[in-house]
Structures are given as C-alpha cells and as structure tokens.
N, C-alpha and C. Protein backbone atom coordinates (compact mmCIF):
# COMPACT_ATOMS: atom_id res chain seq x y z
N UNK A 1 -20.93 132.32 -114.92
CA UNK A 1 -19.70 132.96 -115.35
C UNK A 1 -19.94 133.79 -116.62
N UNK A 2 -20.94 133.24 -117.55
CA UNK A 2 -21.19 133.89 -118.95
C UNK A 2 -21.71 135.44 -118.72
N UNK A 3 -23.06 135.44 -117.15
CA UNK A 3 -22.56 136.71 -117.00
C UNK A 3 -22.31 137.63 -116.65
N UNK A 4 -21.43 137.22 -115.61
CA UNK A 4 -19.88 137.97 -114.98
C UNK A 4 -19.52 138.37 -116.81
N UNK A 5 -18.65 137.48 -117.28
CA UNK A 5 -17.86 138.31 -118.30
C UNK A 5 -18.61 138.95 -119.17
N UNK A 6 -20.15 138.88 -119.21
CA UNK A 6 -20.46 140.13 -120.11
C UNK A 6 -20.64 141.37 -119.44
N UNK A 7 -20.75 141.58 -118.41
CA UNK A 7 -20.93 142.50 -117.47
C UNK A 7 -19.77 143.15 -117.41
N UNK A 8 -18.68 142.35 -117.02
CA UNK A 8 -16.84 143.13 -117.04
C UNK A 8 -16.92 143.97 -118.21
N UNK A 9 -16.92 143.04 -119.90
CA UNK A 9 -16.40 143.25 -121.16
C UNK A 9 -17.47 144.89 -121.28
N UNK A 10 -18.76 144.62 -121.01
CA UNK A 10 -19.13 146.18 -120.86
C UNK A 10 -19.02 147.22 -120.26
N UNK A 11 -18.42 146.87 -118.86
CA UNK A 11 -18.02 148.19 -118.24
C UNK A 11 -16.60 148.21 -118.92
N UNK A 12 -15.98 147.41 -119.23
CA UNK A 12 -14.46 148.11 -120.23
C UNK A 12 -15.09 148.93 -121.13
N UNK A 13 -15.69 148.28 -121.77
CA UNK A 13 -16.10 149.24 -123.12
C UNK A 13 -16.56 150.81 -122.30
N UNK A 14 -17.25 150.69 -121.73
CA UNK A 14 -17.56 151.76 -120.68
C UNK A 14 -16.15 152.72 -120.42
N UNK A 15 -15.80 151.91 -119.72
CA UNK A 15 -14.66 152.51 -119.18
C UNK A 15 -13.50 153.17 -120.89
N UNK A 16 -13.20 152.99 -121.48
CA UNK A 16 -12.96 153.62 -122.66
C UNK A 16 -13.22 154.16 -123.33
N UNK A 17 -14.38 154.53 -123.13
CA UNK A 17 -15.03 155.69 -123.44
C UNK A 17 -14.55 157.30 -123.06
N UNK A 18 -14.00 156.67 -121.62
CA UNK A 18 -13.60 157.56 -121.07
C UNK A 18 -11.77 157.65 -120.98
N UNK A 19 -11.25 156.59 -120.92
CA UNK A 19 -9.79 156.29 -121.24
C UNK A 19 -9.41 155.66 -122.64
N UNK A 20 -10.35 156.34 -123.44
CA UNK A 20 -9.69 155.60 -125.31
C UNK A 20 -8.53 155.79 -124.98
N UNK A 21 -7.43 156.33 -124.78
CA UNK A 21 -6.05 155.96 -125.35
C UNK A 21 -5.69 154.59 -124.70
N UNK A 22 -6.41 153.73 -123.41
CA UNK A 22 -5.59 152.66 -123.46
C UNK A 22 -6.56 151.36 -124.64
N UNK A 23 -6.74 151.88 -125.68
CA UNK A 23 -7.31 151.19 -126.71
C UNK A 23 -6.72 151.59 -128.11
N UNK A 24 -5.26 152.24 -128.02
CA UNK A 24 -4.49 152.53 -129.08
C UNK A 24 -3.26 151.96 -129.06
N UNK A 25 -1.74 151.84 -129.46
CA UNK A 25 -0.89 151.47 -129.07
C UNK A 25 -0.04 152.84 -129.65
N UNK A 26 1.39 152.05 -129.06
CA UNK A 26 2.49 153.50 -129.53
C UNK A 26 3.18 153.38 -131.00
N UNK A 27 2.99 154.80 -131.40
CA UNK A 27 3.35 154.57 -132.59
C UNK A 27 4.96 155.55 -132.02
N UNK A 28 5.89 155.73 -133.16
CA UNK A 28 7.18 156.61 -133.29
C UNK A 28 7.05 157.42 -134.26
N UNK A 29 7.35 158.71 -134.64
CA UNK A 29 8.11 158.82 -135.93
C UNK A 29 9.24 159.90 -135.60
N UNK A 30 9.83 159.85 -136.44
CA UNK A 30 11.13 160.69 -136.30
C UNK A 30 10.72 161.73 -137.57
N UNK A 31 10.56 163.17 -136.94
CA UNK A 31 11.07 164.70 -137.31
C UNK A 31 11.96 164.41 -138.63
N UNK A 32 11.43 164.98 -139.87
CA UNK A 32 12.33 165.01 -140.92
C UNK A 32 13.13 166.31 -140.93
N UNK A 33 12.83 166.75 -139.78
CA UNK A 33 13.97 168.20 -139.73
C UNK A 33 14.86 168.16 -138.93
N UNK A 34 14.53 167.36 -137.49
CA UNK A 34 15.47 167.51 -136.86
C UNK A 34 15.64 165.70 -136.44
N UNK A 35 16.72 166.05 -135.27
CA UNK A 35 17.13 164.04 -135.10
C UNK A 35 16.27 163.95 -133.99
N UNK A 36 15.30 164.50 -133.27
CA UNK A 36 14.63 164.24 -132.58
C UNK A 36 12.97 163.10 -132.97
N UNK A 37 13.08 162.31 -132.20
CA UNK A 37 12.02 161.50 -132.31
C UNK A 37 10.27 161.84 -131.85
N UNK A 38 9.00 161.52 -132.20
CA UNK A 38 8.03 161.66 -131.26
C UNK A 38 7.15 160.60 -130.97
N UNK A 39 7.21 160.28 -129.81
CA UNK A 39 6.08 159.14 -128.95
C UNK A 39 4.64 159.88 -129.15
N UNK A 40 3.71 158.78 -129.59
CA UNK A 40 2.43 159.46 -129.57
C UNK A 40 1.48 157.92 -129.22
N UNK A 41 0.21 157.71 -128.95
CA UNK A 41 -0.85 156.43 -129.14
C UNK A 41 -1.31 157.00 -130.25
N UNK A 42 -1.18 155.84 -130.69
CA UNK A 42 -2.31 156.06 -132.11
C UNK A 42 -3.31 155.09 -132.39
N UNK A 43 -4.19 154.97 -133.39
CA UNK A 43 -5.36 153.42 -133.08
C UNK A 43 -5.80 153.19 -134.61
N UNK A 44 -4.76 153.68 -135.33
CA UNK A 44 -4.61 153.05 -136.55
C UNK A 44 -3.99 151.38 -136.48
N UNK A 45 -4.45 150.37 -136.91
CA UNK A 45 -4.19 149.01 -137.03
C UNK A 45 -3.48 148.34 -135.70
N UNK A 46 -4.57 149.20 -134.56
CA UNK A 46 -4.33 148.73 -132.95
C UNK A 46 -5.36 147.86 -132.57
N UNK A 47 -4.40 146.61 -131.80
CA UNK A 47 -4.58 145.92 -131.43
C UNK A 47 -5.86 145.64 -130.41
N UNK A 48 -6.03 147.24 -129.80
CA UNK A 48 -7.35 147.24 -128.80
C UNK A 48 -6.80 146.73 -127.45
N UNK A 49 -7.78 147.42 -126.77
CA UNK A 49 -7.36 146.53 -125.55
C UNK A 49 -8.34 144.89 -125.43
N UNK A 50 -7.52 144.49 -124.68
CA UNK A 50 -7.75 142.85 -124.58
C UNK A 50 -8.40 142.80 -123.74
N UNK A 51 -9.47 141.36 -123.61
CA UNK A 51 -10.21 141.01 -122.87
C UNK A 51 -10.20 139.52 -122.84
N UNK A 52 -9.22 139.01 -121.57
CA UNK A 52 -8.90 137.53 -121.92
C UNK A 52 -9.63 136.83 -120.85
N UNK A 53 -10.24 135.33 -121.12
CA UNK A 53 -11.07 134.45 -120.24
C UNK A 53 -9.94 133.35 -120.16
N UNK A 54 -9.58 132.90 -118.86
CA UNK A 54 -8.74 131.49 -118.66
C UNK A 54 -9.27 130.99 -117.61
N UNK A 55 -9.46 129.97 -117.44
CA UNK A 55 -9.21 129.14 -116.14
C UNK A 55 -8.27 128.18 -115.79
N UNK A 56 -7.82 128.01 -114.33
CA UNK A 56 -7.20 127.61 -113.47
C UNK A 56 -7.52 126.25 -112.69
N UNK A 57 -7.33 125.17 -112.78
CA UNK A 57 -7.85 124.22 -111.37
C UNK A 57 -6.87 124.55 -110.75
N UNK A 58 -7.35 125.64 -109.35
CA UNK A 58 -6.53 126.04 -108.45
C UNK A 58 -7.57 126.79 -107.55
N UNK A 59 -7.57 126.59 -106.27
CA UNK A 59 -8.26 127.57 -105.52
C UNK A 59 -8.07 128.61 -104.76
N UNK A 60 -8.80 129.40 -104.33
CA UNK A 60 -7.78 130.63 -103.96
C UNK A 60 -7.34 130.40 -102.60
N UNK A 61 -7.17 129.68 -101.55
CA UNK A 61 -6.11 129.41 -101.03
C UNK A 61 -5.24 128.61 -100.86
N UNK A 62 -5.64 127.79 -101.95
CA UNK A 62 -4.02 127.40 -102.96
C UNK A 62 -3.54 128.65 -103.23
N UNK A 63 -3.28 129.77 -103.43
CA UNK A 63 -2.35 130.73 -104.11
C UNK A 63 -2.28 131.55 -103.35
N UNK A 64 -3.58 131.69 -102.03
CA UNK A 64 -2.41 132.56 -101.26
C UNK A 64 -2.02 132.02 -99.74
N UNK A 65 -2.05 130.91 -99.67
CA UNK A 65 -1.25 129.84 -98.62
C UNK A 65 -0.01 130.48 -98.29
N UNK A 66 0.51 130.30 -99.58
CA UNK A 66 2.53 130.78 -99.94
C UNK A 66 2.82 132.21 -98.98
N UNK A 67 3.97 131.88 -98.43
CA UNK A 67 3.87 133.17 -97.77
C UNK A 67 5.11 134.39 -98.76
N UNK A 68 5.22 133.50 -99.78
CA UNK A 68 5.81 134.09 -101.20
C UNK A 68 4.65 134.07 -101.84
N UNK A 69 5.24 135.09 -103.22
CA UNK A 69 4.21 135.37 -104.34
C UNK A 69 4.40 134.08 -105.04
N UNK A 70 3.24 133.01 -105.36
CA UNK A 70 3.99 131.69 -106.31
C UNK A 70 3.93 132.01 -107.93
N UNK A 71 5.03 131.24 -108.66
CA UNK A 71 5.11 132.17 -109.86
C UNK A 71 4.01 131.67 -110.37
N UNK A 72 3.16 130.64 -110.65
CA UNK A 72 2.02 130.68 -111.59
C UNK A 72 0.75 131.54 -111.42
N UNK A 73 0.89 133.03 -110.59
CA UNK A 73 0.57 134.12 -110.11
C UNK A 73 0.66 135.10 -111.70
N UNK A 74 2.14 134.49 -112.33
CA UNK A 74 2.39 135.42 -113.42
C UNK A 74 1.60 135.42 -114.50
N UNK A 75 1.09 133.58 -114.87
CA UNK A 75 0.13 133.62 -115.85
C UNK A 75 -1.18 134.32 -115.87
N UNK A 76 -1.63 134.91 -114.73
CA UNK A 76 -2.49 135.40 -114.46
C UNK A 76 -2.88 136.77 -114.78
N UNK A 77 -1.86 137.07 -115.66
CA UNK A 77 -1.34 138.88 -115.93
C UNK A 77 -0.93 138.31 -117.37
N UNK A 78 -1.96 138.63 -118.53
CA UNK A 78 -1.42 138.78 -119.80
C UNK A 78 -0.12 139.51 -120.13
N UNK A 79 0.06 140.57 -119.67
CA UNK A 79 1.31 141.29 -120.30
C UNK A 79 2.33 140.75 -119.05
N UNK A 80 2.65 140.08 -118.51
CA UNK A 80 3.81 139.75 -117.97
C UNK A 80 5.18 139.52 -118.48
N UNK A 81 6.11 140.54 -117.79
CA UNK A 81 7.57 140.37 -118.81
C UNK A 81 7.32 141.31 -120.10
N UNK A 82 6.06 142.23 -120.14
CA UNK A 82 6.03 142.84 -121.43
C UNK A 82 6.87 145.12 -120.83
N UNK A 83 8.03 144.60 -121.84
CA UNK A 83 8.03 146.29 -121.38
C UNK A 83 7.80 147.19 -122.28
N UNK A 84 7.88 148.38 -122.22
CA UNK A 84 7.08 149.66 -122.71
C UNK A 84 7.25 149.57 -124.12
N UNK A 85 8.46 149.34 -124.80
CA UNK A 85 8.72 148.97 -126.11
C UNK A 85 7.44 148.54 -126.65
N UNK A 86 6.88 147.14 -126.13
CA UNK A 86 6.17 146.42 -126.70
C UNK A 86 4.61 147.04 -127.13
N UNK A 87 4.13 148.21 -126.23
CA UNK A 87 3.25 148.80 -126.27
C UNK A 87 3.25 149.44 -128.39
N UNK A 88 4.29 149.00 -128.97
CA UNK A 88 4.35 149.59 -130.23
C UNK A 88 3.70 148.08 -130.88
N UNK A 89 3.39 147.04 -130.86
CA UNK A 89 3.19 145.72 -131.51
C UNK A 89 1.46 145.20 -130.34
N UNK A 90 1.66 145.28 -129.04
CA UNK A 90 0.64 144.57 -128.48
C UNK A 90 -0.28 145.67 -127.83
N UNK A 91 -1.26 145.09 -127.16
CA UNK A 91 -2.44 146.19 -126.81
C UNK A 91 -1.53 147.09 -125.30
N UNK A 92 -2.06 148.27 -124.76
CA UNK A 92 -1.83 148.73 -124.28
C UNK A 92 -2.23 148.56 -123.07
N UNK A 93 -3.29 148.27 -122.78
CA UNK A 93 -3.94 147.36 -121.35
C UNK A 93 -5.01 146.16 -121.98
N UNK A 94 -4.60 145.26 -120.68
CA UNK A 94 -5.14 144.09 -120.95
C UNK A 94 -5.82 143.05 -119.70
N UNK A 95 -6.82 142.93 -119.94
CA UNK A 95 -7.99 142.37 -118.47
C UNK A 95 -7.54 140.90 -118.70
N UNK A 96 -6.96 140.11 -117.69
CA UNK A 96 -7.50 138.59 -117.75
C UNK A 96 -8.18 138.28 -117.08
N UNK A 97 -9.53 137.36 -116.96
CA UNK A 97 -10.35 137.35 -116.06
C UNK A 97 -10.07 135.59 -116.03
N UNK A 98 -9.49 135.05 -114.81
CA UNK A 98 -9.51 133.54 -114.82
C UNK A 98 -10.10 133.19 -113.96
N UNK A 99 -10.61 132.23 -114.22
CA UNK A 99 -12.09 131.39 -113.33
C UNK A 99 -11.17 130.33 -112.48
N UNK A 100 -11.41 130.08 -111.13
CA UNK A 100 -10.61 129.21 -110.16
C UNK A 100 -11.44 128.10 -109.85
N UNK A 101 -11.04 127.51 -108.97
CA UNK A 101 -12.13 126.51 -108.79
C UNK A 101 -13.24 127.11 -107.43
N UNK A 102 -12.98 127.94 -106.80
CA UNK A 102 -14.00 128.52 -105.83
C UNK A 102 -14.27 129.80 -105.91
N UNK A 103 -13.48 130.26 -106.76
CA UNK A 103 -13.48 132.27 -107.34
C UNK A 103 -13.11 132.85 -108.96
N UNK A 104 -12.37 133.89 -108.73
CA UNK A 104 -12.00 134.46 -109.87
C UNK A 104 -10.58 135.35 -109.62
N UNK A 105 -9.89 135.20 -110.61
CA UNK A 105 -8.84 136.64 -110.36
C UNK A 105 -8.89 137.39 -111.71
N UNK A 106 -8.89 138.40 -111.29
CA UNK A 106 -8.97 139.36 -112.26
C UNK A 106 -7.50 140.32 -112.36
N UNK A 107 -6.87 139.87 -113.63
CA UNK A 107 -5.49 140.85 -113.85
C UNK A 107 -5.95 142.08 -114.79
N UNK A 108 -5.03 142.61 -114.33
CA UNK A 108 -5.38 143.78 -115.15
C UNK A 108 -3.59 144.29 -115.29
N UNK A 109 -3.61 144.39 -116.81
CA UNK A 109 -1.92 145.07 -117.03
C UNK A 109 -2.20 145.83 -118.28
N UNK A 110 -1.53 146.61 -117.49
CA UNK A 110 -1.34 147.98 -118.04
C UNK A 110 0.62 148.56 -118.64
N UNK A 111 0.62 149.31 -119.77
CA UNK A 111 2.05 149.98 -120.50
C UNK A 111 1.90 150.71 -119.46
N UNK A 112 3.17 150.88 -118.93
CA UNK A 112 3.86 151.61 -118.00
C UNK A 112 3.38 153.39 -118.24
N UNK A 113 4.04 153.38 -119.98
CA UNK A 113 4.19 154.98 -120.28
C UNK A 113 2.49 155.22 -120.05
N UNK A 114 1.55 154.71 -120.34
CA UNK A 114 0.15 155.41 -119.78
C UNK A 114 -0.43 155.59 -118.75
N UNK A 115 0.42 154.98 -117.43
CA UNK A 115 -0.09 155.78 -116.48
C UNK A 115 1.07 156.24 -115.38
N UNK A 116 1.91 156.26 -116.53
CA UNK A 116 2.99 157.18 -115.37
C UNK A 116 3.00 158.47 -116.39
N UNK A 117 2.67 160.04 -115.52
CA UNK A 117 2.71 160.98 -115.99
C UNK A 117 3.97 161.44 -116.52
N UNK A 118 5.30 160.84 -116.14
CA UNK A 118 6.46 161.37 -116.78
C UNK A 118 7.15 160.37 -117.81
N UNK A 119 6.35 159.13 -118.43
CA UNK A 119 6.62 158.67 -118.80
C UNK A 119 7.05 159.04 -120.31
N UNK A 120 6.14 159.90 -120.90
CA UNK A 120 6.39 160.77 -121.85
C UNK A 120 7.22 161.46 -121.53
C-alpha cells in the first residue's frame, strides 16, 4: 500500500503542475469603486490540495451488494456536504484514497466553481 500511495501523491503533484489552480482556494474582494464583487483562486495561505489515506473494514462487495448507494459511501469523499462557499476556508480538490479489506476506493472531490466553465 506504501507504494500505491507514493505513486498516486506523485502523479497529483504531477498532475498540478498542469492544473495549479486546484491547489489554491477562493479568495473575494470587493471593487473600491464600484458595489461589484471579484471571485478569483489565489494560493496565498492555501490550504493545497489534499491527499487523504483511510481505511475501511469493509469489502467491496459489501458496498456494492446495495442496490442503493449506502451512505457510508459518503465518508469516502472528503469534501462531502462541502459547497462552493467553502472553497474560500478548505482545499479546492481533495483525493481520499481508502484501503478496504480486498481493494481500494479512491474519492476524488472537487469545488464545483473549478470545473464548471460557467461557474464564474
């Protein structure tokens, strides 16, 4: 497993190289001329993107038996329940990589506003 996750944690780094902004968060400021506001990423005292290790005693068809999604599916996604707001306080994408008892799941969550083009 030690290395699986060094292998992931470097192709992120990899991979941001080429997508730095999801390694900044959102900053605001508001126009001292006018009442209009501006959304920007910035990576002054940002959080980075995350790279989280958990495990599970659960196997993977324990979880997908259900012919529902089962909710402890959610812990499996660091930013769960997180909306775009939050992208101003926590990282902007975030890998969980949890170890099962016969596999792995790999979440990956992502701020809305960075990969929806009209989100800006």
């Amino acid at each position: 497993m030690a290395t699986l996750l060094d292998r992931l944690k470097n192709s992120l780094a990899l991979t941001l190289d080429h997508f730095y902004p999801h390694a900044g968060h959102l900053v605001t400021k508001k126009e001292d001329s006018s009442p209009s506001y501006m959304v920007f990423v910035g990576y002054n005292n940002s959080p980075g993107a995350q790279f989280i290790h958990a495990a599970a005693d659960m196997t993977i068809s324990g979880i997908l038996s259900s012919i529902y999604i089962p909710q402890v599916l959610q812990s499996f996604f660091d930013h769960d329940r997180v909306i775009n707001h939050d992208g101003h306080t926590l990282s902007l994408l975030s890998i969980q990589v949890t170890g099962l008892v016969d596999g792995i799941f790999i979440g990956c969550s992502t701020n809305h506003s960075m990969v929806d083009g009209t989100s800006f």
